[in-house]
PDB file of N, CA and C in Angstrom:
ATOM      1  N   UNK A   1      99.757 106.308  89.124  1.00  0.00           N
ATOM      2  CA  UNK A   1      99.489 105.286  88.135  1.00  0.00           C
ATOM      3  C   UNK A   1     100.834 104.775  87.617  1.00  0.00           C
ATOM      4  N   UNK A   2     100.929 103.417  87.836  1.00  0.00           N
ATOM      5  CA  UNK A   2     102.401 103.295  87.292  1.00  0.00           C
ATOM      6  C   UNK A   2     102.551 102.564  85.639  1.00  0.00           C
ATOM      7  N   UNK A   3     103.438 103.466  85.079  1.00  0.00           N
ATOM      8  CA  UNK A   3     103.527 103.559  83.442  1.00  0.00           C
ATOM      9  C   UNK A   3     103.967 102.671  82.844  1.00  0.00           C
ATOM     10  N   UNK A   4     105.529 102.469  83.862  1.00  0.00           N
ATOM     11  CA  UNK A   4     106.046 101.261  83.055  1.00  0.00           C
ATOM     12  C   UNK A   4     106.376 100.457  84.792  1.00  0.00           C
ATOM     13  N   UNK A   5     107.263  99.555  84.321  1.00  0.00           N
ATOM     14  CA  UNK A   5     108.281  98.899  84.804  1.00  0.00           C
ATOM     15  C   UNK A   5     109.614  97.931  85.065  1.00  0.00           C
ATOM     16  N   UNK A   6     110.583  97.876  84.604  1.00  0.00           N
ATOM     17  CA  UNK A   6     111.869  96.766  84.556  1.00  0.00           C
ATOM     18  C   UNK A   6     111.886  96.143  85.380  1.00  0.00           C
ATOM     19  N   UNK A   7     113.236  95.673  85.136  1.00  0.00           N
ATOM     20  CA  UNK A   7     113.750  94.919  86.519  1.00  0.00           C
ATOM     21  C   UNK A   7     114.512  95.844  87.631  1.00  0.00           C
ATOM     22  N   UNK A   8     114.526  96.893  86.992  1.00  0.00           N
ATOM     23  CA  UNK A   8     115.548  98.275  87.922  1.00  0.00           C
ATOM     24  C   UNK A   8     114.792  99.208  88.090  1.00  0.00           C
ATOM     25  N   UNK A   9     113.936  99.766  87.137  1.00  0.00           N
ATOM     26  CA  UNK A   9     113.400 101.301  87.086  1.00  0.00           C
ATOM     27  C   UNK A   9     111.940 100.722  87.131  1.00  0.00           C
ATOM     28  N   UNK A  10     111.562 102.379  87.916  1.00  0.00           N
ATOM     29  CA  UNK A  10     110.139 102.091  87.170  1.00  0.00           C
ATOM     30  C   UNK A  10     109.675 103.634  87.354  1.00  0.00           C
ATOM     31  N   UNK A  11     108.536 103.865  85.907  1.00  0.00           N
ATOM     32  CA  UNK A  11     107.908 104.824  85.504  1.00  0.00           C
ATOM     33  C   UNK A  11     106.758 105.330  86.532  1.00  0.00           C
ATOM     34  N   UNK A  12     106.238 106.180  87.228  1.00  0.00           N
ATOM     35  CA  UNK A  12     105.081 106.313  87.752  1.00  0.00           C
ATOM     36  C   UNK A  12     104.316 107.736  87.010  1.00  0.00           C
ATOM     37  N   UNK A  13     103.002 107.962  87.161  1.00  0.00           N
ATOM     38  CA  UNK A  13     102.635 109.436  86.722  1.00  0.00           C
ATOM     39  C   UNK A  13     101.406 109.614  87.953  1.00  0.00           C
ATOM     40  N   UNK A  14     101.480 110.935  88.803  1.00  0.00           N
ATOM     41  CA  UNK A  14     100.672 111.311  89.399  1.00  0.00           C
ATOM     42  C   UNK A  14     100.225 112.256  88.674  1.00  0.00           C
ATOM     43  N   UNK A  15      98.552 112.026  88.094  1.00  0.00           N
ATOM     44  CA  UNK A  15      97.472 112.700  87.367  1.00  0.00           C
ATOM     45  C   UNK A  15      97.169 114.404  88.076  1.00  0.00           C
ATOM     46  N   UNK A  16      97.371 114.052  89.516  1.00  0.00           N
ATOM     47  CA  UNK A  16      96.719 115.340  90.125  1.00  0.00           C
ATOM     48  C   UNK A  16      98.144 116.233  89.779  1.00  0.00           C
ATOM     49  N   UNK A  17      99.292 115.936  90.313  1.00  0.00           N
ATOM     50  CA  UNK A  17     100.395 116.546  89.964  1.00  0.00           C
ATOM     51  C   UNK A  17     100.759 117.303  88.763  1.00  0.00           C
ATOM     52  N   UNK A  18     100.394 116.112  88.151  1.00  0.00           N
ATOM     53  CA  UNK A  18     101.167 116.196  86.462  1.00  0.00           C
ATOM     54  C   UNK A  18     102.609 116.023  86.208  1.00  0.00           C
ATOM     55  N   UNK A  19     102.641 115.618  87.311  1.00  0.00           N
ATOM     56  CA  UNK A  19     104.325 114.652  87.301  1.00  0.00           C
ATOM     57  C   UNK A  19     104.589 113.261  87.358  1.00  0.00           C
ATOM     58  N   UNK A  20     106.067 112.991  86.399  1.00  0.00           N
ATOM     59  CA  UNK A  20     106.149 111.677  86.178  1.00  0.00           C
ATOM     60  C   UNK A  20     107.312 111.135  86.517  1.00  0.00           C
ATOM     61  N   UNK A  21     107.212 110.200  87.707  1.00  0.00           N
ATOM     62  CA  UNK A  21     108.741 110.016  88.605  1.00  0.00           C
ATOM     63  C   UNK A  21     109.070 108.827  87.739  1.00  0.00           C
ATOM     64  N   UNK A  22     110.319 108.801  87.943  1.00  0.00           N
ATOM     65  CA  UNK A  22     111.481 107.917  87.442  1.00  0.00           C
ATOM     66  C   UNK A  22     112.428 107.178  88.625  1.00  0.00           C
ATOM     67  N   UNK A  23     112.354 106.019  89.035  1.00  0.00           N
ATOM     68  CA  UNK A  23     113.164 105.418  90.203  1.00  0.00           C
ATOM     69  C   UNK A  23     113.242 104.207  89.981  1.00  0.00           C
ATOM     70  N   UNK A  24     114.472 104.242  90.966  1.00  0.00           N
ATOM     71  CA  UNK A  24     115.082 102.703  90.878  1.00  0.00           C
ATOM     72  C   UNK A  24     114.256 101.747  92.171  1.00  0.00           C
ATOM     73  N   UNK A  25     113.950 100.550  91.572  1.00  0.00           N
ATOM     74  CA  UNK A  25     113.567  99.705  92.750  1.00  0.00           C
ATOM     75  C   UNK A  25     114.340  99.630  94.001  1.00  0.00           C
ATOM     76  N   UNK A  26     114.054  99.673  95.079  1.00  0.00           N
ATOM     77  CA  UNK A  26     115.046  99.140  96.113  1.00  0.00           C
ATOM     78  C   UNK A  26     115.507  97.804  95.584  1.00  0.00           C
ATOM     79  N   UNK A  27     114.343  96.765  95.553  1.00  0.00           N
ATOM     80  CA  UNK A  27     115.404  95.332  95.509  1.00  0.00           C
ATOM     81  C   UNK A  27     116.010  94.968  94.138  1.00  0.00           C
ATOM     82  N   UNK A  28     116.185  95.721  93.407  1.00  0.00           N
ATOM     83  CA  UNK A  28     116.546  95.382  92.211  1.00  0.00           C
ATOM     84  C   UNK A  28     118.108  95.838  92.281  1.00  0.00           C
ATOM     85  N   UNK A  29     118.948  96.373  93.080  1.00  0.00           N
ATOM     86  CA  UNK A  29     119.851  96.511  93.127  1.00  0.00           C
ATOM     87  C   UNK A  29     120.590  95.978  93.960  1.00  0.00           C
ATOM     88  N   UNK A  30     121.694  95.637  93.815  1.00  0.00           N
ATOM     89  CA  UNK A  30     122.634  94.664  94.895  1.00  0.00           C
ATOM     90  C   UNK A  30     123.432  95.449  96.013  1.00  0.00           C
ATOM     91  N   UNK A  31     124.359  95.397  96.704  1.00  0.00           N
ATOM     92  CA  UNK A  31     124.726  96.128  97.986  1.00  0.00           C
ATOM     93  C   UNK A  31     125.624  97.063  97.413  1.00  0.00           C
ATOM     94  N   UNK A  32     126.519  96.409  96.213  1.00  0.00           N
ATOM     95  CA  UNK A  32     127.426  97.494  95.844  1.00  0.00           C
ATOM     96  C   UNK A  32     126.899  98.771  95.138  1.00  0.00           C
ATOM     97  N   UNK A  33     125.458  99.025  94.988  1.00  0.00           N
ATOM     98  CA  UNK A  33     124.620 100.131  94.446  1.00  0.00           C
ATOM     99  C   UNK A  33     123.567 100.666  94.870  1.00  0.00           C
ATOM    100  N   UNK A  34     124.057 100.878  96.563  1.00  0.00           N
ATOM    101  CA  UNK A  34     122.947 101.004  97.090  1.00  0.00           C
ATOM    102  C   UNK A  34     122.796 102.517  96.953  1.00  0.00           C
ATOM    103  N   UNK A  35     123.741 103.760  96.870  1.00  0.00           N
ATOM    104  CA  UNK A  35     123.533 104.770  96.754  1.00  0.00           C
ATOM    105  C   UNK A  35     122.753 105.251  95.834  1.00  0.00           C
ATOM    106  N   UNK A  36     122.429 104.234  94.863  1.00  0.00           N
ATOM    107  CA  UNK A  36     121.458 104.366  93.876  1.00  0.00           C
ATOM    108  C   UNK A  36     119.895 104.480  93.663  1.00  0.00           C
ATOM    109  N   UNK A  37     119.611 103.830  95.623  1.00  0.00           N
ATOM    110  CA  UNK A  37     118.033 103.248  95.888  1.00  0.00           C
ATOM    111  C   UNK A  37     117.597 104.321  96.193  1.00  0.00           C
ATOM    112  N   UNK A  38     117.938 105.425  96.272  1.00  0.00           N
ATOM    113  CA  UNK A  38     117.572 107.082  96.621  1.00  0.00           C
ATOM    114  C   UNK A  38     117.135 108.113  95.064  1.00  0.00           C
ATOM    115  N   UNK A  39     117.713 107.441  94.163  1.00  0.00           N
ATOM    116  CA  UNK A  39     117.388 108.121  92.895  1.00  0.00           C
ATOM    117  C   UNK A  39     116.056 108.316  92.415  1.00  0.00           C
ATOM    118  N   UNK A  40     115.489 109.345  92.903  1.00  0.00           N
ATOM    119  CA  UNK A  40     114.285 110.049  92.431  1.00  0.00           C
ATOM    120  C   UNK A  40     114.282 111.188  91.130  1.00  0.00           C
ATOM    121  N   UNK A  41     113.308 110.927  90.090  1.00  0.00           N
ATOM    122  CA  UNK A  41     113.698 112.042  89.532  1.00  0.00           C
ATOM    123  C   UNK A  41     112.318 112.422  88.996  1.00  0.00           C
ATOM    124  N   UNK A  42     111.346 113.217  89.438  1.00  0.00           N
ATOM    125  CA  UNK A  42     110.354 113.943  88.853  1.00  0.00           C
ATOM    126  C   UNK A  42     110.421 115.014  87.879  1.00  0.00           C
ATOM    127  N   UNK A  43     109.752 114.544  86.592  1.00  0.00           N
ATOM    128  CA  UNK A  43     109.761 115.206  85.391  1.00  0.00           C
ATOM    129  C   UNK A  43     108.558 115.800  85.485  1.00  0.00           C
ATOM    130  N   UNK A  44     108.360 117.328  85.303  1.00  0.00           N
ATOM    131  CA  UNK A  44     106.539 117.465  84.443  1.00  0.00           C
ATOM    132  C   UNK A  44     106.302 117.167  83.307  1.00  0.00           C
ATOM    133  N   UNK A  45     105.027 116.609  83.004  1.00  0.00           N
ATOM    134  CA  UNK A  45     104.366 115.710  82.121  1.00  0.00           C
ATOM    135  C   UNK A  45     104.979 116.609  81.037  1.00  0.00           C
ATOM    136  N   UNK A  46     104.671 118.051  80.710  1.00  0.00           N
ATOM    137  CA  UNK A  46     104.607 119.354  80.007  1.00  0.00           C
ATOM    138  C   UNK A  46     106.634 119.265  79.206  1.00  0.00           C
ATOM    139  N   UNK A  47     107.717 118.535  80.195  1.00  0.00           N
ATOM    140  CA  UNK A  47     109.047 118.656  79.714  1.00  0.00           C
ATOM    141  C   UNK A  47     109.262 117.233  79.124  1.00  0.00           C
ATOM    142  N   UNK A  48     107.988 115.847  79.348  1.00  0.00           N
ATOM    143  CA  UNK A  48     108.160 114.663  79.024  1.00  0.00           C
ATOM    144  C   UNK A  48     109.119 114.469  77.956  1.00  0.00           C
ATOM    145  N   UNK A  49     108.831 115.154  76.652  1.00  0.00           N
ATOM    146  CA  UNK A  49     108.971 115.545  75.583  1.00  0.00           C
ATOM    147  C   UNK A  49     110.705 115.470  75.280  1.00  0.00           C
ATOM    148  N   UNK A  50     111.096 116.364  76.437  1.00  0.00           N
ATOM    149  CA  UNK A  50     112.549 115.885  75.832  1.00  0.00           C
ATOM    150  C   UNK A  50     113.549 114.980  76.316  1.00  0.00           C
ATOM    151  N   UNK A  51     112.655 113.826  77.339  1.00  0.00           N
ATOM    152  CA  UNK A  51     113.231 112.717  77.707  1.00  0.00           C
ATOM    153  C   UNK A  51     112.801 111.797  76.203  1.00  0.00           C
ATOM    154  N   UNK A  52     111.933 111.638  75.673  1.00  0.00           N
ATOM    155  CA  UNK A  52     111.822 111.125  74.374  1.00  0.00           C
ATOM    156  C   UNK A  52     112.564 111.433  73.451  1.00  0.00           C
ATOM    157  N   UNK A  53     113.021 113.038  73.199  1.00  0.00           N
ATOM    158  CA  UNK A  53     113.446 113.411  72.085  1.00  0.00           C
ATOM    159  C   UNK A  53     115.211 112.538  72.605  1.00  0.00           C
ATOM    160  N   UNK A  54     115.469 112.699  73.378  1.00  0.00           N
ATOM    161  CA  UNK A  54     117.156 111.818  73.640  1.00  0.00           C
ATOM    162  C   UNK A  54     117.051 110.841  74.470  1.00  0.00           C
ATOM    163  N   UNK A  55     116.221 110.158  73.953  1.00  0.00           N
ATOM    164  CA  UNK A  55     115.896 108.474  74.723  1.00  0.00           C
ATOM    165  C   UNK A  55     117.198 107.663  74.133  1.00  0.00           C
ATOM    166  N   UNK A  56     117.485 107.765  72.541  1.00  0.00           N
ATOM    167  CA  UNK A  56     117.279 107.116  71.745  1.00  0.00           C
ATOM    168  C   UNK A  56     119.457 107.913  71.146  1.00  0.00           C
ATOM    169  N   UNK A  57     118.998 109.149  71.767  1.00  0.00           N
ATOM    170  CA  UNK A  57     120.344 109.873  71.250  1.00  0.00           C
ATOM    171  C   UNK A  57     121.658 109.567  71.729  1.00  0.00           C
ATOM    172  N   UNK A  58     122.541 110.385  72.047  1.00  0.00           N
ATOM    173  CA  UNK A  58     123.994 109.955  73.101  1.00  0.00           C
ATOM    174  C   UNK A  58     123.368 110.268  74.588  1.00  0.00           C
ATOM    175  N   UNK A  59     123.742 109.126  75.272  1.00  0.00           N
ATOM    176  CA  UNK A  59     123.822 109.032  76.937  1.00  0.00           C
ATOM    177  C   UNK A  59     123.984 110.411  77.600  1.00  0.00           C
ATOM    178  N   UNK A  60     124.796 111.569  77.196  1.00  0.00           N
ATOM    179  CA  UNK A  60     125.543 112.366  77.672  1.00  0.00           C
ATOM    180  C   UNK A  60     123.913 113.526  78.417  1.00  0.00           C
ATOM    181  N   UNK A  61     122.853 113.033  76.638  1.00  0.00           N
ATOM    182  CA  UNK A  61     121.915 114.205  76.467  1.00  0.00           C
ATOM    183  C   UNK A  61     120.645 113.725  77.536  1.00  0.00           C
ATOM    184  N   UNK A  62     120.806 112.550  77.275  1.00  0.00           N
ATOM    185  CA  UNK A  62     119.467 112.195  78.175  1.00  0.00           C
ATOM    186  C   UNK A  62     120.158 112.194  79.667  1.00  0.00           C
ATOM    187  N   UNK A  63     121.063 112.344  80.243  1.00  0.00           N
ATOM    188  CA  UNK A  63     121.894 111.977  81.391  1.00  0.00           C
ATOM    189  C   UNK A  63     121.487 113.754  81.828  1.00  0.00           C
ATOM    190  N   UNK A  64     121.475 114.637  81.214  1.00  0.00           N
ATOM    191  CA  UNK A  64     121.520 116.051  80.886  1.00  0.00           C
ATOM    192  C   UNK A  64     119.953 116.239  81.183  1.00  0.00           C
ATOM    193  N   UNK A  65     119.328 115.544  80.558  1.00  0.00           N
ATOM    194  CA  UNK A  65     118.114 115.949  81.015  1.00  0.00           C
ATOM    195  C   UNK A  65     117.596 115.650  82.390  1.00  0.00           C
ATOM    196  N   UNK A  66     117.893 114.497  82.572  1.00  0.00           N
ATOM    197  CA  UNK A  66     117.805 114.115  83.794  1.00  0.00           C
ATOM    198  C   UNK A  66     118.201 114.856  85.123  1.00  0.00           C
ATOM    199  N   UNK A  67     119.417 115.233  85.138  1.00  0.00           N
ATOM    200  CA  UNK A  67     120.045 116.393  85.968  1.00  0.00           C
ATOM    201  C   UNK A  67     119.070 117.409  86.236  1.00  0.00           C
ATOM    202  N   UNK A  68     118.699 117.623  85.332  1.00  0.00           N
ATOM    203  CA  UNK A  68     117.937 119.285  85.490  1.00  0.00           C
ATOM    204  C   UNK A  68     116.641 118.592  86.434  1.00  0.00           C
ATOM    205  N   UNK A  69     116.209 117.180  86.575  1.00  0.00           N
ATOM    206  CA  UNK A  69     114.957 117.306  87.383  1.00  0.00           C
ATOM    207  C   UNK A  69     115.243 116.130  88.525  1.00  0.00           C
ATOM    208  N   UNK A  70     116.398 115.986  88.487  1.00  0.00           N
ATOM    209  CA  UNK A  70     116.705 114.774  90.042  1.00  0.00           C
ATOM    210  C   UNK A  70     117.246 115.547  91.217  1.00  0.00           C
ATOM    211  N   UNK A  71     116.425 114.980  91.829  1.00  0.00           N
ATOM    212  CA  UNK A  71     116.848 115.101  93.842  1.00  0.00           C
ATOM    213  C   UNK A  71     118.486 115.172  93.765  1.00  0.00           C
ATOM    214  N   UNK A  72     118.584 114.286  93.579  1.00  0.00           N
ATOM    215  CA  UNK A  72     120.035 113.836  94.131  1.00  0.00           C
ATOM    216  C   UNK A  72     120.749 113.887  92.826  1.00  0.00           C
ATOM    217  N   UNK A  73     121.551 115.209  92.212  1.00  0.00           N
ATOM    218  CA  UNK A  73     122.047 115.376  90.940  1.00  0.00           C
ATOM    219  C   UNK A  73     123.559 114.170  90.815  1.00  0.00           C
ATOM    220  N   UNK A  74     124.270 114.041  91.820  1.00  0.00           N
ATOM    221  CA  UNK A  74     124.915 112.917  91.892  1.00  0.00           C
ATOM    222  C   UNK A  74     125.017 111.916  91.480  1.00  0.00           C
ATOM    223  N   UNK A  75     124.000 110.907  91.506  1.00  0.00           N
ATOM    224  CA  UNK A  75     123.426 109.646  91.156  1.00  0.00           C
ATOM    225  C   UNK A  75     122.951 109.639  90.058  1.00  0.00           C
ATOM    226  N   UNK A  76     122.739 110.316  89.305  1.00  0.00           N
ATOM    227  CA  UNK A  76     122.174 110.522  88.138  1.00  0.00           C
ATOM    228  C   UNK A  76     123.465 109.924  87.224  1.00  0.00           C
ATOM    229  N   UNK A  77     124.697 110.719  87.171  1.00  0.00           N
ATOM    230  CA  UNK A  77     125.661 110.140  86.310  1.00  0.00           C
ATOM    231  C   UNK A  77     125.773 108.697  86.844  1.00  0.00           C
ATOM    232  N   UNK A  78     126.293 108.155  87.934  1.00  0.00           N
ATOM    233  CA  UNK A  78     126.295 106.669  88.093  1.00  0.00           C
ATOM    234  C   UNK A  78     124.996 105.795  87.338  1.00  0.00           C
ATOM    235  N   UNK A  79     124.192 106.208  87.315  1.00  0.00           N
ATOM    236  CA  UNK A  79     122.700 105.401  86.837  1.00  0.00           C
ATOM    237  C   UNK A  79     122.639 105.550  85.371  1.00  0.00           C
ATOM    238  N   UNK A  80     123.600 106.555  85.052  1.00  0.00           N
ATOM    239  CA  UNK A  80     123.196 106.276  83.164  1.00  0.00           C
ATOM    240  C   UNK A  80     125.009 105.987  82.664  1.00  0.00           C
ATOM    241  N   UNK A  81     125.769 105.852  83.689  1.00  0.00           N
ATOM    242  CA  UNK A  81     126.591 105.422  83.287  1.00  0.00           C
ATOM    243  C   UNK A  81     126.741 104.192  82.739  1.00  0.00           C
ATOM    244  N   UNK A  82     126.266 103.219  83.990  1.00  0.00           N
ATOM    245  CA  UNK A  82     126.176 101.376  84.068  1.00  0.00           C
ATOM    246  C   UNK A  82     125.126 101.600  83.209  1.00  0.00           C
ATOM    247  N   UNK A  83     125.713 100.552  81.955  1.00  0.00           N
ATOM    248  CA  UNK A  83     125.161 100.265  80.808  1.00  0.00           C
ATOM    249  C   UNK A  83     123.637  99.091  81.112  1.00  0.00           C
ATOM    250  N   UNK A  84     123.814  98.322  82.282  1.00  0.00           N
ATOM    251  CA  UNK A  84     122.309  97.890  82.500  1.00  0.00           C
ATOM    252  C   UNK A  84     121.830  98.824  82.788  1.00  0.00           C
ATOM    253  N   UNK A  85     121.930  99.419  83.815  1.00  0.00           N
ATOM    254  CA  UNK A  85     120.683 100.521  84.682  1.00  0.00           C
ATOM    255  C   UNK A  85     120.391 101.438  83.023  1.00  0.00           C
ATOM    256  N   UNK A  86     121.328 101.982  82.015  1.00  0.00           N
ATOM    257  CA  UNK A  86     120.971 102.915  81.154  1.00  0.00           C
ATOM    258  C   UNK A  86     120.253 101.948  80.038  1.00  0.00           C
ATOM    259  N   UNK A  87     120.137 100.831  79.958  1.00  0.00           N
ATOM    260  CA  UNK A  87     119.551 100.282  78.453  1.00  0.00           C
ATOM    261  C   UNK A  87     118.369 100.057  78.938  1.00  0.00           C
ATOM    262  N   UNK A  88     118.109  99.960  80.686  1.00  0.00           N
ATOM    263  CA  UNK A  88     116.216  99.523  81.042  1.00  0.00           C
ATOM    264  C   UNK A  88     116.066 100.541  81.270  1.00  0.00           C
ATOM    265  N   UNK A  89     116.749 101.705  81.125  1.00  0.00           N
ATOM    266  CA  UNK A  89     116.240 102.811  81.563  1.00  0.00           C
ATOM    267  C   UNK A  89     115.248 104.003  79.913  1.00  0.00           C
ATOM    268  N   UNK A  90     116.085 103.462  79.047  1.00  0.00           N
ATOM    269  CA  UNK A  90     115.817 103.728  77.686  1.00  0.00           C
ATOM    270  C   UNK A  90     114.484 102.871  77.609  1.00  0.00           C
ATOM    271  N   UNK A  91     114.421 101.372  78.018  1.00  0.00           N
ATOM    272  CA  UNK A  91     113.165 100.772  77.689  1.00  0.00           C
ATOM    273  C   UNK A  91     112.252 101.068  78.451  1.00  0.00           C
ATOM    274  N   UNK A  92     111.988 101.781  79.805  1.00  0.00           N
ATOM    275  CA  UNK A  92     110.951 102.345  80.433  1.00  0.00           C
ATOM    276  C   UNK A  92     110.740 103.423  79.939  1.00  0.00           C
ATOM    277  N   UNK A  93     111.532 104.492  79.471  1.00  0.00           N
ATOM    278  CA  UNK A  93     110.809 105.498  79.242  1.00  0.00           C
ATOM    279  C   UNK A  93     110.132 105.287  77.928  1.00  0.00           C
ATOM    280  N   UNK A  94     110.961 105.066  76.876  1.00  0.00           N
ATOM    281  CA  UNK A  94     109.865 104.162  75.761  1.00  0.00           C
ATOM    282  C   UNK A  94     108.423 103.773  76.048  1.00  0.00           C
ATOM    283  N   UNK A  95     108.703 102.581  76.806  1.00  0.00           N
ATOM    284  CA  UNK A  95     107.255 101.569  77.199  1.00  0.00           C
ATOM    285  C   UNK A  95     106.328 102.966  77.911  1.00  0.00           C
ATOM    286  N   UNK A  96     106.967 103.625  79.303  1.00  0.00           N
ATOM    287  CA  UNK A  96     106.331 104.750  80.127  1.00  0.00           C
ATOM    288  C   UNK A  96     105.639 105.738  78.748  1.00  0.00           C
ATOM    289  N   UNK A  97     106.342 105.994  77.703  1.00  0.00           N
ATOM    290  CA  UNK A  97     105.876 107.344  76.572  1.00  0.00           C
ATOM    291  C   UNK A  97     104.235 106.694  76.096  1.00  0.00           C
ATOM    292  N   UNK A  98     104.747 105.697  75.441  1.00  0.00           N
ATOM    293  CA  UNK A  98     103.355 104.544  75.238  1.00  0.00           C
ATOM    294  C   UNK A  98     102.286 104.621  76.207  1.00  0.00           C
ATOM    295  N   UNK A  99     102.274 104.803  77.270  1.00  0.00           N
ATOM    296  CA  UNK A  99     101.374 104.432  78.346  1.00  0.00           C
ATOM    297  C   UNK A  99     100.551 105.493  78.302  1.00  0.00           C
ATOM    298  N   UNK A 100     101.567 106.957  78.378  1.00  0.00           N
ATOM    299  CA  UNK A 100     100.793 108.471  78.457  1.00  0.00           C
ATOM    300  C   UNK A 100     100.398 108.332  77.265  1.00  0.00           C
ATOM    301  N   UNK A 101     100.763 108.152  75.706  1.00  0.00           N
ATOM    302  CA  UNK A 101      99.807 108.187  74.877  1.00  0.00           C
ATOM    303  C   UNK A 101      98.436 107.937  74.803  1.00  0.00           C
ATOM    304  N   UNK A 102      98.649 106.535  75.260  1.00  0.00           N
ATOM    305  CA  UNK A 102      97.432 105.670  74.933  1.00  0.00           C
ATOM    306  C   UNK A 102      96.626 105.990  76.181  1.00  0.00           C
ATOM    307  N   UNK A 103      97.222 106.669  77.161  1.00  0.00           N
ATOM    308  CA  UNK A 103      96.183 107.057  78.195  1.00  0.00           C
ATOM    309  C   UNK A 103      95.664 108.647  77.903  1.00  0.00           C
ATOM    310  N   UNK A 104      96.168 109.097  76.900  1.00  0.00           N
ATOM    311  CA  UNK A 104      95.850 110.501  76.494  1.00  0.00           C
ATOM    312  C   UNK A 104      96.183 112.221  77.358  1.00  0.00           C
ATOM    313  N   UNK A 105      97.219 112.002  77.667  1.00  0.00           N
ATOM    314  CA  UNK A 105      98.046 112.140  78.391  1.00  0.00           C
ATOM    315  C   UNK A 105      99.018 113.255  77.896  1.00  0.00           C
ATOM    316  N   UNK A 106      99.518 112.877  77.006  1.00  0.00           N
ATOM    317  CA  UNK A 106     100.518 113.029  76.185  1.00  0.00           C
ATOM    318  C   UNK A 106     100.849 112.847  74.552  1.00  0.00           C
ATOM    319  N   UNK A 107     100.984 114.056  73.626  1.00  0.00           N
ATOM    320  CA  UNK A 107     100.601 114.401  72.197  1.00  0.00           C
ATOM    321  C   UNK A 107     102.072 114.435  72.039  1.00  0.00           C
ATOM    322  N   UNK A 108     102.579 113.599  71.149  1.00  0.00           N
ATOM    323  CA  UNK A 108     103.754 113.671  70.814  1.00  0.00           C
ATOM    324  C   UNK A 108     103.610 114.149  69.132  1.00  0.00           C
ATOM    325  N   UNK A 109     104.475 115.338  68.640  1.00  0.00           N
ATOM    326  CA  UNK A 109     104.199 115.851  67.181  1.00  0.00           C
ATOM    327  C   UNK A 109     105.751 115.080  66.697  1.00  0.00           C
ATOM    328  N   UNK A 110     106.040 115.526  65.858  1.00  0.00           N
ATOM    329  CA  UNK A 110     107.024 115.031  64.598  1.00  0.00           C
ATOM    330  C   UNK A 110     108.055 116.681  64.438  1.00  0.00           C
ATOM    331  N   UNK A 111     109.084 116.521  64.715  1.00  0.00           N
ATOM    332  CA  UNK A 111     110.082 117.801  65.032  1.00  0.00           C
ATOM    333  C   UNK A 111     109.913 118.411  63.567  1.00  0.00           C
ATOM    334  N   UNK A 112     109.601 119.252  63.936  1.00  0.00           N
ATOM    335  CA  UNK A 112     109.840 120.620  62.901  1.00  0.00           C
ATOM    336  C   UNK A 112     111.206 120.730  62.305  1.00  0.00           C
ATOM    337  N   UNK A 113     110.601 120.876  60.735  1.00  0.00           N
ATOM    338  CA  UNK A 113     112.048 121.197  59.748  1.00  0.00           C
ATOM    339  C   UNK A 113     112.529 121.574  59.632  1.00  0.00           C
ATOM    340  N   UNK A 114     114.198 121.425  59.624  1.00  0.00           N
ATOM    341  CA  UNK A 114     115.251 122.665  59.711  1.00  0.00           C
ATOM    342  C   UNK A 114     115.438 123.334  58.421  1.00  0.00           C
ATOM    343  N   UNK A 115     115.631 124.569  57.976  1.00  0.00           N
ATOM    344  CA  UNK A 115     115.942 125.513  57.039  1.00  0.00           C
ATOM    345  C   UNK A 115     117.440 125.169  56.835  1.00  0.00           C
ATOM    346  N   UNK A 116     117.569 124.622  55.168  1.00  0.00           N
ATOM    347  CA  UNK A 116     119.167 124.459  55.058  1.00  0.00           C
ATOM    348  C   UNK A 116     119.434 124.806  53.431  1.00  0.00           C
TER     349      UNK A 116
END
């Protein structure tokens, strides 16, 4: 089922799986980025959670999360480096979070309070 989509990325979720891939279009990229048209990155629905929690944070964290669930750990820094590929990449997973909500999918709570 596909969640979201840009002009670069796009969100998918396989229901039977319970995984939710993250990839770059082939034609949305030009020749000088083609090492990029290989970037797969399957998340379980169950870790969604902390691609949301650093959607929004420093590049470094969501770039971090990403690592831990891409094919090709390589490509990952190039793709959240370039500030296009990383700002549609922030707006798919956004738009993609929306989708699992409203498809019921996905319960997002409100972070628990720190003791200070």
């Amino acid at each position: 089922m596909l969640l979201a989509r840009g002009r670069i990325w796009r969100v998918r979720w396989v229901k039977g799986t319970g995984m939710v891939g993250l990839d770059i279009t082939k034609a949305a990229l030009n020749e000088g980025s083609s090492e990029l048209r290989e970037l797969k990155i399957e998340i379980p629905l169950a870790k969604w959670g902390l691609l949301v929690k650093h959607v929004q944070s420093d590049r470094k964290l969501l770039g971090g999360v990403l690592l831990d669930f891409a094919k090709h750990k390589e490509r990952v820094s190039a793709a959240v480096g370039n500030d296009r590929l990383y700002l549609e990449l922030q707006r798919v997973i956004l738009d993609a979070t929306l989708a699992l909500v409203e498809a019921g999918a996905l319960t997002l709570m409100p972070p628990k309070p720190t003791a200070g």
